[in-house]
C-alpha atoms as a PDB file:
ATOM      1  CA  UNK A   1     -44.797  13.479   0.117  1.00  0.00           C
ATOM      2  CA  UNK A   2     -42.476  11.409  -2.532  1.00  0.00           C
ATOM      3  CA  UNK A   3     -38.790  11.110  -2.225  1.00  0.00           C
ATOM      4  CA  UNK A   4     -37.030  12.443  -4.999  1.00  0.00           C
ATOM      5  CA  UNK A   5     -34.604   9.474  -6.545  1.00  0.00           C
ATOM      6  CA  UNK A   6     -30.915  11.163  -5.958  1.00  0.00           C
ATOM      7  CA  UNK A   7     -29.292  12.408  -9.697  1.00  0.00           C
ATOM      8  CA  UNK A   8     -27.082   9.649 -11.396  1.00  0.00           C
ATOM      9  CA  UNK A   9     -23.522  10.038 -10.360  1.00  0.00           C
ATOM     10  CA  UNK A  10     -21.112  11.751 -12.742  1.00  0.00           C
ATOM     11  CA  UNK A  11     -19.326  10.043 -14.683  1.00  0.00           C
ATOM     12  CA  UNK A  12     -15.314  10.786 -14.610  1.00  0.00           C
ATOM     13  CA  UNK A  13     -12.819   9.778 -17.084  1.00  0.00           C
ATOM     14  CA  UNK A  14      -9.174  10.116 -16.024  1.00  0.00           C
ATOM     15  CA  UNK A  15      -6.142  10.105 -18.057  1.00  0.00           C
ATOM     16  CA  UNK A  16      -4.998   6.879 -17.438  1.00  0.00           C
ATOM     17  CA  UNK A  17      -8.244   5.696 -19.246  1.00  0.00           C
ATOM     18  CA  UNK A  18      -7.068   7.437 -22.451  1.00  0.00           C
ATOM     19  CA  UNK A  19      -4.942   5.591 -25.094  1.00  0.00           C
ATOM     20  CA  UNK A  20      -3.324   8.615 -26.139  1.00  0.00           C
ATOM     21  CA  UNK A  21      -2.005   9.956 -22.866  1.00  0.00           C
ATOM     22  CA  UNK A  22       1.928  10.303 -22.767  1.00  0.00           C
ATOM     23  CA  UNK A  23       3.577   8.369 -20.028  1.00  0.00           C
ATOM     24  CA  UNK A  24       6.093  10.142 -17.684  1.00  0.00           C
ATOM     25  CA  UNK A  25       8.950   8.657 -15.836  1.00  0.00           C
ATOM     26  CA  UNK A  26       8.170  10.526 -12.391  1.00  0.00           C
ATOM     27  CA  UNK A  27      10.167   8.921 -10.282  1.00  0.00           C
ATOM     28  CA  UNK A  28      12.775  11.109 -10.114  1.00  0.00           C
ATOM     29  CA  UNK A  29      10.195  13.991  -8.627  1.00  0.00           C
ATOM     30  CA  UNK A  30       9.250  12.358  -5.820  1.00  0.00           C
ATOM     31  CA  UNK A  31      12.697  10.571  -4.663  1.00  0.00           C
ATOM     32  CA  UNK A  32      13.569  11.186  -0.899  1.00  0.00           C
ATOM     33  CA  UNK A  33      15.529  14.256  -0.893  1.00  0.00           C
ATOM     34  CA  UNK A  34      16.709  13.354   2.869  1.00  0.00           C
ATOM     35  CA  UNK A  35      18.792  10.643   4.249  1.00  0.00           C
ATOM     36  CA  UNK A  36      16.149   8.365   6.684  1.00  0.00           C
ATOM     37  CA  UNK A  37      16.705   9.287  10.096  1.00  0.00           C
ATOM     38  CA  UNK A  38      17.068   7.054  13.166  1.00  0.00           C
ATOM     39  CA  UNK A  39      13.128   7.276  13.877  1.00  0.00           C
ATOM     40  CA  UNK A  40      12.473   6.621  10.220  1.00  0.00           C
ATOM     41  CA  UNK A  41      14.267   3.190  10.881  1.00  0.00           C
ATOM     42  CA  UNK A  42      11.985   2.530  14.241  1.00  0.00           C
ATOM     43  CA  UNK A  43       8.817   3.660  12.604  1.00  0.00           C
ATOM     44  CA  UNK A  44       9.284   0.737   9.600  1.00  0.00           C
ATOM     45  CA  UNK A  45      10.746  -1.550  12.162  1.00  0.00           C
ATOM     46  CA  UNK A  46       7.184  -1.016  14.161  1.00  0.00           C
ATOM     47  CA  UNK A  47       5.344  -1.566  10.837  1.00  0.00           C
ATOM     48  CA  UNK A  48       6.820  -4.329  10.024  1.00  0.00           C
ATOM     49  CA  UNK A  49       6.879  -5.745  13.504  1.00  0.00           C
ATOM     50  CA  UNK A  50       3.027  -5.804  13.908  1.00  0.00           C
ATOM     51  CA  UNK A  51       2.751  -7.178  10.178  1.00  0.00           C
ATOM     52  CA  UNK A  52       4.770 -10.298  11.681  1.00  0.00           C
ATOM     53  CA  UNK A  53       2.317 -10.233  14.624  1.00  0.00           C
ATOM     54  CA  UNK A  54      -0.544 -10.118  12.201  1.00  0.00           C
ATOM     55  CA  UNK A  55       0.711 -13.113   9.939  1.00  0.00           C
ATOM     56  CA  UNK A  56       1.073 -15.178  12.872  1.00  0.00           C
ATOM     57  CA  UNK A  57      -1.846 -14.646  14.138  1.00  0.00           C
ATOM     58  CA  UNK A  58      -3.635 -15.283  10.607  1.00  0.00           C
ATOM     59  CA  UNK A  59      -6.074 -18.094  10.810  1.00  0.00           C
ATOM     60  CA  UNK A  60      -6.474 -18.871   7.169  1.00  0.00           C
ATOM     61  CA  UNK A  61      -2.892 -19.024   6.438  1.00  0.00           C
ATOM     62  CA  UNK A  62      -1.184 -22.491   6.567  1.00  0.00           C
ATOM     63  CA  UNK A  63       2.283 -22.811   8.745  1.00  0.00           C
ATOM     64  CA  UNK A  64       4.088 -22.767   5.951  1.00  0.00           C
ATOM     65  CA  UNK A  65       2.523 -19.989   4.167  1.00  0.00           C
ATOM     66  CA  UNK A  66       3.201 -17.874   7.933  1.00  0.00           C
ATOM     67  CA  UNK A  67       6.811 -19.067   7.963  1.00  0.00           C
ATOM     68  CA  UNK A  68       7.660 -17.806   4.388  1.00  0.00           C
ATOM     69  CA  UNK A  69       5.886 -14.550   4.979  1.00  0.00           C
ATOM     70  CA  UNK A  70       7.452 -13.786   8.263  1.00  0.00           C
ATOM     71  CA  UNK A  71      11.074 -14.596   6.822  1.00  0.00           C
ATOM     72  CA  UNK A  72      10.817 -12.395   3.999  1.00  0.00           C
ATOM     73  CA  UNK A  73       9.470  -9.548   6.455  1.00  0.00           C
ATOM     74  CA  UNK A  74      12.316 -10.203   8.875  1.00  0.00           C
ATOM     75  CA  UNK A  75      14.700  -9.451   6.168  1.00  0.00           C
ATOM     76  CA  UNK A  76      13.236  -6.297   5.482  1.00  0.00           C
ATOM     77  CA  UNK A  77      14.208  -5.356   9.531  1.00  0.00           C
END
């Protein structure tokens, strides 16, 4: 019994591929409409924690290249 080769797959165009599509400032729509909260502080302090952990750990990075990265995250704490 032959297999039946599957169907091409559609093609999709989206808007962003069309010259004339209007751009929208939409920044504004999805601003935070809260003040961050204590556990939104601990959450990104996490993240960026194990990011640090991850750089130093990096075995294709040079010393250099882990110092600068790490500095720039610890700012961000």
């Amino acid at each position: 019994m032959p297999i039946d080769t599957p169907p091409p797959p559609k093609v999709e165009q989206s808007q962003a591929a069309t010259p004339d599509a209007p751009m929208v400032d939409m920044r504004d729509k999805f601003a935070r409409k809260t003040s961050p909260t204590p556990d939104d502080a601990e959450r990104t302090r996490a993240f960026i924690d194990g990011k640090i952990e991850m750089i130093r750990r990096d075995p294709n990075m040079s010393q250099t290249d882990k110092d600068r990265a790490i500095q720039e995250l610890e700012s961000k704490r």
